[in-house]
Structures are given as structure tokens and as C-alpha cells.
Protein backbone atom coordinates (compact mmCIF):
# COMPACT_ATOMS: atom_id res chain seq x y z
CA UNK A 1 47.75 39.03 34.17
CA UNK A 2 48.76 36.36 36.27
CA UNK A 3 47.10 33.69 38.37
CA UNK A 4 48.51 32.41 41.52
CA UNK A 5 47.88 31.51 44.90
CA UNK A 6 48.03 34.08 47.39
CA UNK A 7 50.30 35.05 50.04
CA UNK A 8 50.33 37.14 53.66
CA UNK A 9 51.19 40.35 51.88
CA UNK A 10 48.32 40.35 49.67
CA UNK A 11 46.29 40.00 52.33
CA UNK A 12 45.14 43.83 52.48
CA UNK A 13 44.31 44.13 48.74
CA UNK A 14 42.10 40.42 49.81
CA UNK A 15 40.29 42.39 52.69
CA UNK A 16 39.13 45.02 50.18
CA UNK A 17 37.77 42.78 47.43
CA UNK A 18 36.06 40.53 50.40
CA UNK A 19 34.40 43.89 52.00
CA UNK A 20 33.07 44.52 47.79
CA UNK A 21 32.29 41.26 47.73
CA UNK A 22 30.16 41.50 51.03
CA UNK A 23 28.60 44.30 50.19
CA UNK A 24 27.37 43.06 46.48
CA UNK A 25 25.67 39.82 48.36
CA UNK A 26 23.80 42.45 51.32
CA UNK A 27 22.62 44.42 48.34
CA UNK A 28 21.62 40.75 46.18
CA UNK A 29 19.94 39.31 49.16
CA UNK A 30 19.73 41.66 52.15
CA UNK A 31 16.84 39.30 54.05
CA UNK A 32 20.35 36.74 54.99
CA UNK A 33 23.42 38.83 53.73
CA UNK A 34 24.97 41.75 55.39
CA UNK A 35 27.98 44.13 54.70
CA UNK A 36 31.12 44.11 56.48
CA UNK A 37 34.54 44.70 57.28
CA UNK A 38 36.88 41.81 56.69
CA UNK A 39 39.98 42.38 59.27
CA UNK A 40 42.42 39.75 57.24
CA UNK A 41 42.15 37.27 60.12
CA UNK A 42 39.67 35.21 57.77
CA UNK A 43 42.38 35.37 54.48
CA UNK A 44 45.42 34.69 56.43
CA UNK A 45 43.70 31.56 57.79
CA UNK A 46 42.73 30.41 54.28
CA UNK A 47 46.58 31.21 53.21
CA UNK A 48 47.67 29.00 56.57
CA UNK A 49 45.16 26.19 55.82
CA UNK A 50 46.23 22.95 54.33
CA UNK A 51 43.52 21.77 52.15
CA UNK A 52 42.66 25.38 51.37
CA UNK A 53 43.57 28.59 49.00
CA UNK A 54 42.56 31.80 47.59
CA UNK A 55 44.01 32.22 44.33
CA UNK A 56 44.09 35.16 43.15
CA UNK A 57 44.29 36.98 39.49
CA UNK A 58 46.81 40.43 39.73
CA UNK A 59 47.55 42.47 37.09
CA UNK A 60 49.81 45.45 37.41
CA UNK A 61 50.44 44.62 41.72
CA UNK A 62 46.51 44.80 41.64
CA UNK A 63 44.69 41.79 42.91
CA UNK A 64 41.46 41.95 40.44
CA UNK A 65 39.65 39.24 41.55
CA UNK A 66 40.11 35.63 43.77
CA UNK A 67 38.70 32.17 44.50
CA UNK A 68 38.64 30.63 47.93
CA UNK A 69 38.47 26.56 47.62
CA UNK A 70 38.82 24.61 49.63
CA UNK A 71 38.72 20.52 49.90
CA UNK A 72 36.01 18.35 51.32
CA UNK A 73 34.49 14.89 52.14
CA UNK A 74 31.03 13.24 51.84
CA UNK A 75 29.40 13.08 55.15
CA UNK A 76 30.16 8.91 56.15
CA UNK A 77 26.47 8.08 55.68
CA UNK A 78 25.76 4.57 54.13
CA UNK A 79 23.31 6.12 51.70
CA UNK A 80 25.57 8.31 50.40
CA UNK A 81 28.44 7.38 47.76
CA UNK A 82 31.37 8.72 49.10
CA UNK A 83 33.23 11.59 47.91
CA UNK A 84 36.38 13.70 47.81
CA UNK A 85 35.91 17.21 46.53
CA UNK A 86 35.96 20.82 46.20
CA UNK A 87 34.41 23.51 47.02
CA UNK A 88 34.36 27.36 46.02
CA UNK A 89 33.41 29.21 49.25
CA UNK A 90 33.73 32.95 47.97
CA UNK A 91 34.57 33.99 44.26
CA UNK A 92 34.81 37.92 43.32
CA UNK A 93 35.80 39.84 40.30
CA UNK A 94 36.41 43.66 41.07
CA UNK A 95 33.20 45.27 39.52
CA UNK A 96 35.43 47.85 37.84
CA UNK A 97 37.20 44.52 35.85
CA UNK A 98 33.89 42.16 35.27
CA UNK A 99 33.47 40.50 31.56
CA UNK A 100 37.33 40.23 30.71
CA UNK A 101 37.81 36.97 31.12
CA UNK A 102 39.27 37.00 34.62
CA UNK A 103 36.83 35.24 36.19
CA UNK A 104 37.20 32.07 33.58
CA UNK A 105 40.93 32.18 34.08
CA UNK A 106 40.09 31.99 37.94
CA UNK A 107 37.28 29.10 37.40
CA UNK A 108 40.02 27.76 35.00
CA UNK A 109 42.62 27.71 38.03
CA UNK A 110 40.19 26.58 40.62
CA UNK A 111 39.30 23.23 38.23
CA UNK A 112 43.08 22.85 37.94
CA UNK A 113 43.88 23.25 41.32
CA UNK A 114 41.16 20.20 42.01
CA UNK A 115 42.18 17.96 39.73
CA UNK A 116 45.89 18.12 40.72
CA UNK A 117 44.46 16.82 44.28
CA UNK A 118 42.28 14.45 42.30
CA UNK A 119 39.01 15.48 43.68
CA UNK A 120 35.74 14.18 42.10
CA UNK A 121 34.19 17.32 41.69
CA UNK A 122 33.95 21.08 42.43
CA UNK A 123 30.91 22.43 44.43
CA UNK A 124 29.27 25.82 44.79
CA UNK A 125 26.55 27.62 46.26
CA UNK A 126 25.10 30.82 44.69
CA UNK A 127 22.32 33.08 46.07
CA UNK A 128 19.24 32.25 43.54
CA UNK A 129 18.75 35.82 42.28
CA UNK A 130 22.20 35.89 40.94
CA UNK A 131 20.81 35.20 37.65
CA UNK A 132 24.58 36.58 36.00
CA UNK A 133 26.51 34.09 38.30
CA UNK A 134 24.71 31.48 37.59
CA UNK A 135 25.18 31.80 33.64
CA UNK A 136 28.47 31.85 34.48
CA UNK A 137 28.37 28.94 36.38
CA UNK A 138 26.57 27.13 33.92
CA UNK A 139 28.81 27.93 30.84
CA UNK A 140 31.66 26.84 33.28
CA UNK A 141 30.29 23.74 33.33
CA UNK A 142 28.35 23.46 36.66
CA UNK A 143 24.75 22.07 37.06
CA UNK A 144 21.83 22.30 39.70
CA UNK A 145 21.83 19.38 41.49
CA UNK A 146 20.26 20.82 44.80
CA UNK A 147 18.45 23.22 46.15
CA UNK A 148 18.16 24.94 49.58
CA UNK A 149 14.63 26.02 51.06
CA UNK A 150 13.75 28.05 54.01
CA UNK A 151 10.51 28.90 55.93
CA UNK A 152 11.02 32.15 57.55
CA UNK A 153 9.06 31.80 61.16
């Protein structure tokens, strides 16, 4: 398997893990996540970005799973120390590939792609009754440091 950062011509295999990937979170959470279509406008502008990637793990000319990161700064409020970091904005495994390993190779990439921009940290948000992800984000090394509430009106 290898890991690597993607490129335009994966971009179709991309659209079909992100439509998966949409469709797990509408069936996790359907009160604030909804399936779609992903039309590759989205990936390509990830692949174009700067202080952004999806890397991806294929196997066999098969893209099995990816991580979109992407860099970011502290909000310049006196209160807050200021920070340099990353964040994961979508992460997917194929379902058909889950508990090989590919997703700690990914995580594993993701941590490696932060510290060679020598970012602070690496920052995620995960829907609360993902009780699987966040295991995995725990044995990866992440912690709860904040929560989001709502009050539905």
C-alpha cells in the first residue's frame, strides 16, 4: 500500500469515497448531515490549495481511504495563546477495507505532514455518536478539549 498525496487524476476515485463518506455521516447524524454527490470541484480545490492536501492510501490503483488537512491560525484574540496548526477536515476508510491498519498509516501521514510544517498541533471534529472514531482518535493520541452545543429552536 502506499501513502501519498493526491493528484487531479485521482480525483474521481476521491468523489466516490467523499459521496460514502457523506452518506455514513447522514446515516450517523441525519438531524445536521445529509447525503450527496461530490462533483470533484471540492477535491481539485484541496489538490490546488497551498496550505492544504488530501492524502490518500492506494493499493492496487485503488484509493482505499484519504485525509483532508489542512493548516490554520488562532483567531488574533488577546486571550488566546496563539497558534499554528492543523486540522483534519474529512477522514474516510472504504467500509469494505476498515480495521487494517489504513487508517493509522493515514493518521500516521497526516501527523507527519504537520510536523514537517511545524505546526503545534492537529485538530479534529467528530460527530459525538461516533463512538468507533473516537476510540480511534483517542488511541491516536487526540483528547477532548471542547465541546460544541446546540439548542434546536
Amino acid at each position: 500500500m502506499e501513502i501519498r498525496l493526491a493528484k487531479y487524476e485521482d480525483i474521481e476515485q476521491i468523489c466516490l469515497l467523499y459521496n460514502e463518506f457523506f452518506a455514513y455521516n447522514a446515516k450517523m447524524d441525519p438531524v445536521y448531515c445529509k447525503a450527496g454527490k461530490e462533483t470533484g470541484e471540492y477535491p481539485k480545490s484541496v489538490v490546488d490549495s497551498p496550505g492544504s492536501d488530501l492524502i490518500i492510501a492506494v493499493e492496487n490503483n485503488e484509493i482505499l481511504g484519504f485525509i483532508h488537512i489542512k493548516e490554520g491560525k488562532t483567531p488574533p484574540y488577546d486571550a488566546l495563546m496563539q497558534n499554528h496548526y492543523a486540522q483534519i477536515i474529512d477522514f474516510i476508510v472504504t467500509e469494505a477495507h476498515r480495521k487494517k491498519g489504513i487508517g493509522t498509516k493515514l493518521m500516521e501521514a497526516a501527523k507527519l505532514w504537520a510536523n514537517k510544517r511545524k505546526l503545534d498541533y492537529i485538530e479534529l471534529f467528530v460527530l459525538q455518536g461516533a463512538k468507533s472514531e473516537h476510540r480511534f482518535y483517542e488511541q491516536s493520541g487526540f483528547t477532548t478539549v471542547m465541546q460544541t452545543m446546540r439548542c434546536m429552536l
